[in-house]
C-alpha atoms as a PDB file:
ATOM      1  CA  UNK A   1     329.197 -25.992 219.323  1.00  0.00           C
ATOM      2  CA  UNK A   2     330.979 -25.217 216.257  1.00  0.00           C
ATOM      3  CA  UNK A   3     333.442 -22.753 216.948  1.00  0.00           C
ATOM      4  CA  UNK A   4     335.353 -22.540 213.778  1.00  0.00           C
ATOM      5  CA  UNK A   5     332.847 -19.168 212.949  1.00  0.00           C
ATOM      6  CA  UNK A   6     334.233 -17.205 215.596  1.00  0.00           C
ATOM      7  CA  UNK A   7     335.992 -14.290 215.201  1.00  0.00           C
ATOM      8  CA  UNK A   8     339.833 -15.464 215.902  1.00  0.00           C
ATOM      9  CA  UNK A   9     341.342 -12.189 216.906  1.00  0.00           C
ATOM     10  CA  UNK A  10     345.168 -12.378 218.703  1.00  0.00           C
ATOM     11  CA  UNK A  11     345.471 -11.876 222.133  1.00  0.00           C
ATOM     12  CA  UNK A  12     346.440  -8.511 221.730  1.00  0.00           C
ATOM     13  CA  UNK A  13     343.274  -7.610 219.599  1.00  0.00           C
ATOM     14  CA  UNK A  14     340.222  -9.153 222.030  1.00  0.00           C
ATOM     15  CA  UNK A  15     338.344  -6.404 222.657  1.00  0.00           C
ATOM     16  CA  UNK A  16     335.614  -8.045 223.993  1.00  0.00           C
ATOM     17  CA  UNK A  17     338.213  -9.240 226.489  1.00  0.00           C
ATOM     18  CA  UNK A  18     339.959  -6.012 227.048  1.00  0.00           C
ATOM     19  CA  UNK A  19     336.335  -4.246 227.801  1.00  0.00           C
ATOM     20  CA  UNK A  20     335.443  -6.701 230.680  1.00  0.00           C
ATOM     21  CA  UNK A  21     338.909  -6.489 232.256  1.00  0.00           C
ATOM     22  CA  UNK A  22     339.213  -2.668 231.962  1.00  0.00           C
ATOM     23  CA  UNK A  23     336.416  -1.382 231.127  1.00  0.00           C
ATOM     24  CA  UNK A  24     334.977   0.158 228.181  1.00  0.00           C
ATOM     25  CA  UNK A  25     336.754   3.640 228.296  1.00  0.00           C
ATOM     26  CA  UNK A  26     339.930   1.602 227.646  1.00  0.00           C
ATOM     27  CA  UNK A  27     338.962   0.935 223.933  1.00  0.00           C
ATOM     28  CA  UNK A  28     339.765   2.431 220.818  1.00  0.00           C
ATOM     29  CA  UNK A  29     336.982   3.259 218.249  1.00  0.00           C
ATOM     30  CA  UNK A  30     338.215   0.334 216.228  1.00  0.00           C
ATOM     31  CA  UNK A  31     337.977  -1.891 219.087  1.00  0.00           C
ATOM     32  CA  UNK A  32     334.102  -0.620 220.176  1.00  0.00           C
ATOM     33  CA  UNK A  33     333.137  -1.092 216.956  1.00  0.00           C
ATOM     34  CA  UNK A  34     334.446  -4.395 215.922  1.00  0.00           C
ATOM     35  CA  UNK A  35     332.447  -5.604 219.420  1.00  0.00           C
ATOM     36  CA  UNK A  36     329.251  -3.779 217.649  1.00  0.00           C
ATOM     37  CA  UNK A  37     329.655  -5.664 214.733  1.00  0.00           C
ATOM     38  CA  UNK A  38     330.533  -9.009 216.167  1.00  0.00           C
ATOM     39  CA  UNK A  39     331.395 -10.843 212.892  1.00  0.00           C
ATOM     40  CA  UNK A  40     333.402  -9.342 209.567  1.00  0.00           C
ATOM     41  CA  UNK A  41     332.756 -10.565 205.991  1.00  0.00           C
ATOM     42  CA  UNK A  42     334.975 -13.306 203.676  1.00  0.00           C
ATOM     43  CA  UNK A  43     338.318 -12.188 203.515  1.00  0.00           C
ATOM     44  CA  UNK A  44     337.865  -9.272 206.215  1.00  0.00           C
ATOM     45  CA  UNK A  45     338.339 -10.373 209.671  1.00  0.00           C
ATOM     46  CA  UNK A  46     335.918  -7.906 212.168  1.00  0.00           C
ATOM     47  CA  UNK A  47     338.846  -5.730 213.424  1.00  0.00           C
ATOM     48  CA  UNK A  48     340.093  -5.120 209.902  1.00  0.00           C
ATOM     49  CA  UNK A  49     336.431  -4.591 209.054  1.00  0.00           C
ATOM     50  CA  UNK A  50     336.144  -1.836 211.761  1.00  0.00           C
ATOM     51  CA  UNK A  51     339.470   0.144 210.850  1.00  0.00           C
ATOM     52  CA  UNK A  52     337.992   0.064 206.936  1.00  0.00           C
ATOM     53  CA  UNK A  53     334.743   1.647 207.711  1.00  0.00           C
ATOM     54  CA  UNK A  54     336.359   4.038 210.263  1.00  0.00           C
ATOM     55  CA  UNK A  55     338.451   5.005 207.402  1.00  0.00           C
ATOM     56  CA  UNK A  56     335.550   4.593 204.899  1.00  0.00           C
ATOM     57  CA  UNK A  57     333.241   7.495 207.342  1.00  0.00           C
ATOM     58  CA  UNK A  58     336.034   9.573 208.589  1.00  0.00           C
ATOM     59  CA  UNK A  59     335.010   8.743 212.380  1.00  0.00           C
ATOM     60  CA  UNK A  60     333.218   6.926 214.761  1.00  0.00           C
ATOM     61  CA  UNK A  61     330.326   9.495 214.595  1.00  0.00           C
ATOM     62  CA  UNK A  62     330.668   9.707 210.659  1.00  0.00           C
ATOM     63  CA  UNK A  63     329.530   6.186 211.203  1.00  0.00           C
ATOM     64  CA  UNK A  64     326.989   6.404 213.167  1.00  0.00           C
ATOM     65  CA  UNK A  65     325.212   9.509 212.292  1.00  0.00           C
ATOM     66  CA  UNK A  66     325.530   8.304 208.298  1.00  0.00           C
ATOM     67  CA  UNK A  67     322.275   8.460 206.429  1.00  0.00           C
ATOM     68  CA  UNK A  68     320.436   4.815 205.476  1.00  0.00           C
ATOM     69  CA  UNK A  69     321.744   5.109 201.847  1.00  0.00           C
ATOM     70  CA  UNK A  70     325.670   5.975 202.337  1.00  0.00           C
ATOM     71  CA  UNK A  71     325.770   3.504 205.480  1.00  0.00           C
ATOM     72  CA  UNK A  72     324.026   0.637 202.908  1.00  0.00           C
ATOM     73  CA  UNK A  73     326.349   1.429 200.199  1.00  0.00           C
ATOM     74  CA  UNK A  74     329.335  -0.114 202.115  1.00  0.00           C
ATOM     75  CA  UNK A  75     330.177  -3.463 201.485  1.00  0.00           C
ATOM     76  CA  UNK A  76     329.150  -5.988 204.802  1.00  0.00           C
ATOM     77  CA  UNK A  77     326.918  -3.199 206.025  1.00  0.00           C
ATOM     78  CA  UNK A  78     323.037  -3.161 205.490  1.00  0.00           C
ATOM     79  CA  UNK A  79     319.466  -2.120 206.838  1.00  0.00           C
ATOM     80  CA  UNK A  80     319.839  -4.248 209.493  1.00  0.00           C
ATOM     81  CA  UNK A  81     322.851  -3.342 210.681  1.00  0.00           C
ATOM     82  CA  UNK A  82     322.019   0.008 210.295  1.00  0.00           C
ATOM     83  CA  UNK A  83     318.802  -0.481 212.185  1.00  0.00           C
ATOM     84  CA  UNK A  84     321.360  -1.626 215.073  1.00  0.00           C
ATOM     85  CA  UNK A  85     323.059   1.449 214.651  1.00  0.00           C
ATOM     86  CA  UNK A  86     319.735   3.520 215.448  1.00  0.00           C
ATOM     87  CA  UNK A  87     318.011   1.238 218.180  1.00  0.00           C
ATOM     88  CA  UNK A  88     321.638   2.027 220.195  1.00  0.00           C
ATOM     89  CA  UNK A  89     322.154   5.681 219.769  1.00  0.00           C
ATOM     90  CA  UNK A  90     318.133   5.742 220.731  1.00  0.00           C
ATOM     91  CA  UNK A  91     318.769   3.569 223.702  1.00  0.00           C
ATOM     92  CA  UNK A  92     321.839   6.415 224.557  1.00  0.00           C
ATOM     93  CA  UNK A  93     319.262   9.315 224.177  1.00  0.00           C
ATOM     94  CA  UNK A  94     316.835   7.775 226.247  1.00  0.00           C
ATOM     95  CA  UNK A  95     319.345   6.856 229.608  1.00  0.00           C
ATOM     96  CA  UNK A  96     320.588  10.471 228.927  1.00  0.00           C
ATOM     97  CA  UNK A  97     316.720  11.555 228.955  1.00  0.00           C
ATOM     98  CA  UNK A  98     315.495   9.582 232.117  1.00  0.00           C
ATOM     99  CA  UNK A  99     315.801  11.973 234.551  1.00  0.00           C
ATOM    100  CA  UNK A 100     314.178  14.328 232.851  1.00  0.00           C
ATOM    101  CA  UNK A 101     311.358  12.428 231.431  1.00  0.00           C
ATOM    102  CA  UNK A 102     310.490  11.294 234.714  1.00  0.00           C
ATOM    103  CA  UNK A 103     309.424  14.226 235.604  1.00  0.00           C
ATOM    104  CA  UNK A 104     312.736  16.140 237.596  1.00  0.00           C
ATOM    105  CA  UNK A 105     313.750  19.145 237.332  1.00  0.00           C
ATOM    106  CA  UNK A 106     316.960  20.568 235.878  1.00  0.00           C
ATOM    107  CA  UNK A 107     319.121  21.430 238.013  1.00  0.00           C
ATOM    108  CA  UNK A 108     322.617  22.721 236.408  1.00  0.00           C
ATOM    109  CA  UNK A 109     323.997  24.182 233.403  1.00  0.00           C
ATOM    110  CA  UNK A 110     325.987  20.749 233.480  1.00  0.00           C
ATOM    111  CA  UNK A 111     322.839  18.623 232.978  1.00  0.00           C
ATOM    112  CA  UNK A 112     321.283  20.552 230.649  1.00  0.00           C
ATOM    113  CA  UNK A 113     324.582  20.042 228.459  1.00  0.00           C
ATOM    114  CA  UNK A 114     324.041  16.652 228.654  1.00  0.00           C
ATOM    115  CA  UNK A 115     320.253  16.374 227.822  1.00  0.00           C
ATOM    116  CA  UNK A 116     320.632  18.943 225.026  1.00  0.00           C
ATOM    117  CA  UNK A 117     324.001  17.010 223.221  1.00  0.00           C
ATOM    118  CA  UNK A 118     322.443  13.696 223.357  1.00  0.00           C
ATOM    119  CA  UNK A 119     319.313  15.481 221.638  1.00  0.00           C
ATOM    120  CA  UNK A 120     321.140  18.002 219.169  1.00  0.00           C
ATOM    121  CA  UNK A 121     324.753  16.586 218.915  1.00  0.00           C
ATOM    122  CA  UNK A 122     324.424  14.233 216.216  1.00  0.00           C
ATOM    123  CA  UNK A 123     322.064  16.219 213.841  1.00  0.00           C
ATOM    124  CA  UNK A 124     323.418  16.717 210.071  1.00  0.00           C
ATOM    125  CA  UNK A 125     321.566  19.783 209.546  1.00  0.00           C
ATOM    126  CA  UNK A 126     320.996  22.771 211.660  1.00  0.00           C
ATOM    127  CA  UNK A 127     318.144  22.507 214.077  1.00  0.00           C
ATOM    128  CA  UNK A 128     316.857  25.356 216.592  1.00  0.00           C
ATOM    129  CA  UNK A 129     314.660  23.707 219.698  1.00  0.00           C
ATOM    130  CA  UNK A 130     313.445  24.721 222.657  1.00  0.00           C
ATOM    131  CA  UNK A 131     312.742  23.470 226.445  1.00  0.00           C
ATOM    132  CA  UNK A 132     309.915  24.761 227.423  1.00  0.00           C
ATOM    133  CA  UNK A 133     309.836  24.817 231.447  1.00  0.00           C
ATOM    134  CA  UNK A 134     307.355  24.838 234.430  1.00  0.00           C
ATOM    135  CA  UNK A 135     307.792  27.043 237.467  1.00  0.00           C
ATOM    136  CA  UNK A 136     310.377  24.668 238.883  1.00  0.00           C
ATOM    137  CA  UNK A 137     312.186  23.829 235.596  1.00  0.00           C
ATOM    138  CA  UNK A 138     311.389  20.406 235.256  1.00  0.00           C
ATOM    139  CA  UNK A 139     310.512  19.723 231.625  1.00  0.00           C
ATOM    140  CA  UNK A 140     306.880  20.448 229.997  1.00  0.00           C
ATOM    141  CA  UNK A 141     308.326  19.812 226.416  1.00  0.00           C
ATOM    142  CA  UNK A 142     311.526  19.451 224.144  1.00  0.00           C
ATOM    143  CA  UNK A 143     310.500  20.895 220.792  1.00  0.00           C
ATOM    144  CA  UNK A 144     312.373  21.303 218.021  1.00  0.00           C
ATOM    145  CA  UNK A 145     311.199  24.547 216.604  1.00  0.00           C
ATOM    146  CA  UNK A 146     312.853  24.810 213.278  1.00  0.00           C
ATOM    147  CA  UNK A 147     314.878  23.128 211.225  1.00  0.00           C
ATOM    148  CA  UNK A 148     316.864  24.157 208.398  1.00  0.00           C
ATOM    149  CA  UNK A 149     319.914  23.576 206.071  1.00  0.00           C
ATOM    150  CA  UNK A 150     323.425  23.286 207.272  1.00  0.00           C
ATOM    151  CA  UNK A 151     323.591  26.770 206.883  1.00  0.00           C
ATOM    152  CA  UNK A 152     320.896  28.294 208.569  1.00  0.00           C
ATOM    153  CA  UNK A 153     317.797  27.907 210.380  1.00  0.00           C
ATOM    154  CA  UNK A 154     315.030  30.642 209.925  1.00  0.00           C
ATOM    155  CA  UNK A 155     313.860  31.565 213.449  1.00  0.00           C
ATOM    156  CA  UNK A 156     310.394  33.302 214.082  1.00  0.00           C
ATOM    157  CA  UNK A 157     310.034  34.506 217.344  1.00  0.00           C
ATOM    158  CA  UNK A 158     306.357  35.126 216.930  1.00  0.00           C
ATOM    159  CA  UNK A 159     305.846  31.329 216.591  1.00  0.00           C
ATOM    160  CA  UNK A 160     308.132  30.604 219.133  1.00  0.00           C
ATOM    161  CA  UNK A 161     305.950  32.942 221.993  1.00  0.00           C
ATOM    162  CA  UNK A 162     302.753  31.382 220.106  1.00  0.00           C
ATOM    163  CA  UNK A 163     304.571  27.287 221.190  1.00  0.00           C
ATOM    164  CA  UNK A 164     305.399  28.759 225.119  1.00  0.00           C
ATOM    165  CA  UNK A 165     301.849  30.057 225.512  1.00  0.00           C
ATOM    166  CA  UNK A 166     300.543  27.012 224.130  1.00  0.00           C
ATOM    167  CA  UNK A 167     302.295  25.011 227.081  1.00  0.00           C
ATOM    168  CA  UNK A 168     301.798  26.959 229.868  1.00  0.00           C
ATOM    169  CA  UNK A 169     305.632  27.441 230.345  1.00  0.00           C
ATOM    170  CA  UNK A 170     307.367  29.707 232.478  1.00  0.00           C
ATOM    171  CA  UNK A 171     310.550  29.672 231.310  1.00  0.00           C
ATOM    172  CA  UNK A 172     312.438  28.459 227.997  1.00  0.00           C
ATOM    173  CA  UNK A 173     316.166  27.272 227.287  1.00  0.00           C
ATOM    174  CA  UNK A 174     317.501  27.489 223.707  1.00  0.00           C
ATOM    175  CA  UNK A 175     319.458  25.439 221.840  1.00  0.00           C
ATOM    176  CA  UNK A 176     320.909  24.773 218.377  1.00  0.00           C
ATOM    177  CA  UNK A 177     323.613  23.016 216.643  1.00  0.00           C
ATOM    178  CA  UNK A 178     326.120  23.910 215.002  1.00  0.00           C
ATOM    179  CA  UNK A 179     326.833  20.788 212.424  1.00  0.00           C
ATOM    180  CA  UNK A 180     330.111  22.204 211.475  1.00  0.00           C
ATOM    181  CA  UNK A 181     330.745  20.455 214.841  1.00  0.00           C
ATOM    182  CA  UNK A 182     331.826  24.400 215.921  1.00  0.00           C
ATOM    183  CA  UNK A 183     330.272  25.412 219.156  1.00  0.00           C
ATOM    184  CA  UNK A 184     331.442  29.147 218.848  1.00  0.00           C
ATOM    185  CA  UNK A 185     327.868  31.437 218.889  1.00  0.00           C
ATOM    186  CA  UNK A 186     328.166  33.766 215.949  1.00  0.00           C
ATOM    187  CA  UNK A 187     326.552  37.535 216.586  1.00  0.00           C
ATOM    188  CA  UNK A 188     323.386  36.418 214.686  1.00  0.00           C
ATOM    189  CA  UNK A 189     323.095  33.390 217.712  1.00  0.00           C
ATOM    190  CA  UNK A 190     323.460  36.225 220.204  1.00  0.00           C
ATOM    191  CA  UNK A 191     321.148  38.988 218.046  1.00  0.00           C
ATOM    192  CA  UNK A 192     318.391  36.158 217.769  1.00  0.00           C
ATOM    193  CA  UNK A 193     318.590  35.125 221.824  1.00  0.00           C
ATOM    194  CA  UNK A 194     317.866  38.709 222.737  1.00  0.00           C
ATOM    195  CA  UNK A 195     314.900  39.380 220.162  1.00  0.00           C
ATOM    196  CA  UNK A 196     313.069  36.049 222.009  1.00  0.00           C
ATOM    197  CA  UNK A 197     314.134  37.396 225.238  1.00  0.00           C
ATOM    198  CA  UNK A 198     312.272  40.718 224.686  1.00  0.00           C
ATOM    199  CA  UNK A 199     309.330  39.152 223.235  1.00  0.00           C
ATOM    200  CA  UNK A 200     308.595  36.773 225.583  1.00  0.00           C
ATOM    201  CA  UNK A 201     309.199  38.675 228.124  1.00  0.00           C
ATOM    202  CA  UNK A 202     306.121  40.544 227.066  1.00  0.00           C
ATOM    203  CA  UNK A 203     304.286  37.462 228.008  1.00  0.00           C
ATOM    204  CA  UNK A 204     305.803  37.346 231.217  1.00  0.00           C
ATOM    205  CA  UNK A 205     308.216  34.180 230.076  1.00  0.00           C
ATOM    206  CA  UNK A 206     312.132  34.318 230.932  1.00  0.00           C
ATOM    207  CA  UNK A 207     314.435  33.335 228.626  1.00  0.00           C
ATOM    208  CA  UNK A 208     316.822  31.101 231.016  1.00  0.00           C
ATOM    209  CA  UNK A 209     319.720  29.976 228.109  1.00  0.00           C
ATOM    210  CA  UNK A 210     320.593  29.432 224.711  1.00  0.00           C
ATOM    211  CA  UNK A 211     323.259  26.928 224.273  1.00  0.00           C
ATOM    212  CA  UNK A 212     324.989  26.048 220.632  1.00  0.00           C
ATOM    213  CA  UNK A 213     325.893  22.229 220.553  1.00  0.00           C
ATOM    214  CA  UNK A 214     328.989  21.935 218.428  1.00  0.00           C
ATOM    215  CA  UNK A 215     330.814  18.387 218.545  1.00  0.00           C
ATOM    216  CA  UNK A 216     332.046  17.820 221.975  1.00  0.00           C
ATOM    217  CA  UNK A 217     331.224  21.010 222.877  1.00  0.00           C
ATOM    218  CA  UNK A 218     328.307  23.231 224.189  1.00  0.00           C
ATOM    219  CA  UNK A 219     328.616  26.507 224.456  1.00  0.00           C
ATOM    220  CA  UNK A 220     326.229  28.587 226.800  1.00  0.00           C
ATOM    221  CA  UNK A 221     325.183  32.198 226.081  1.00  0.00           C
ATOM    222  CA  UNK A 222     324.499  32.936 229.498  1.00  0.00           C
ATOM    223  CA  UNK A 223     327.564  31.764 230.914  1.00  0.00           C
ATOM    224  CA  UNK A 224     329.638  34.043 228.522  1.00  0.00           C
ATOM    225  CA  UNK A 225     326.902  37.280 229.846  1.00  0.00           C
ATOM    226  CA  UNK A 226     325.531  37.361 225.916  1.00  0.00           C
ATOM    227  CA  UNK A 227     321.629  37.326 227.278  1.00  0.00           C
END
């Protein structure tokens, strides 16, 4: 096998090396993504390639949550690396998802935070959603109820009680992002949780949560007594 196409990093900068001896967690950005990209272009070896576009996006999730267009534009990128880009964050959404889309219920604040971030945390613009839940919380639906600029979304709680009638759900948890990657719920988060807490409690629905997904960080009404 020719061999002279190979990626010939020092011995301090084998990443692929480093990850099997200890572990991914022990990598820098720069290394993870150089092993994601597997090959650089002419005249840019893969780990100088990785620090560029690091540079070139601001971040490791600059990167990754980039839109088709400005992740194309770079030189030694493309669709179909981009298309790698999507196929893995989807395959991280989904192992975050399994539990609850087979059918358990939730059963801590904790895992909610986890099913929620790997749903909400890497949206550009705002989005409000909602998981609408059976008797025994296990999941009938995630829905994303509204979506809006990275401003605002416009909330309607009218359509909101018409979506939790609609699927039989006893109880709901709330959650929106913040894309300013700020978790902090402003007084309009905490004035809008309580007007769909009094209306659907008019159908007999409890409002369990409303959590604000910042970047790292998820913040949850409840916990802080703002219901």
């Amino acid at each position: 096998m020719d061999t002279s196409t190979r990626p010939q990093w020092p011995k301090d900068e084998r990443p692929r090396e480093r990850l099997l001896a200890h572990g991914p967690e022990s990598l820098s950005d720069t290394e993870l993504l150089a092993i994601f990209l597997r090959t650089g272009t002419a005249g840019m070896p893969v780990m100088a390639m990785a620090r560029h576009l690091l540079d070139e996006f601001g971040s490791l999730r600059g990167l990754m949550t980039a839109s088709h267009n400005n992740f194309c534009r770079v030189r030694g990128l493309g669709t179909a690396k981009y298309a790698q880009v999507q196929a893995a964050m989807e395959m991280a959404r989904r192992v975050m998802d399994e539990p609850v889309r087979q059918g358990d219920p939730l059963t801590s604040p904790e895992e909610t935070r986890r099913y929620l971030g790997s749903r909400l945390g890497t949206q550009p613009h705002e989005v409000f959603a909602g998981l609408f839940l059976d008797n025994r919380h296990r999941v009938i639906r995630y829905q994303e109820l509204f979506r809006g600029t990275i401003d605002g979304a416009a909330v309607y709680p009218r359509e909101v009680v018409r979506q939790a009638l609609d699927y039989n759900a006893a109880a709901v948890i709330f959650a929106h992002n913040h894309p300013s990657g700020i978790a902090e719920p402003s007084q309009a988060d905490i004035s809008l949780t309580r007007r769909l807490k009094d209306a659907l409690g008019l159908v007999d629905i409890r409002v369990l949560d409303h959590m604000v997904v910042g970047h790292g960080e998820i913040v949850s009404l409840a916990e802080r007594g703002l219901m």
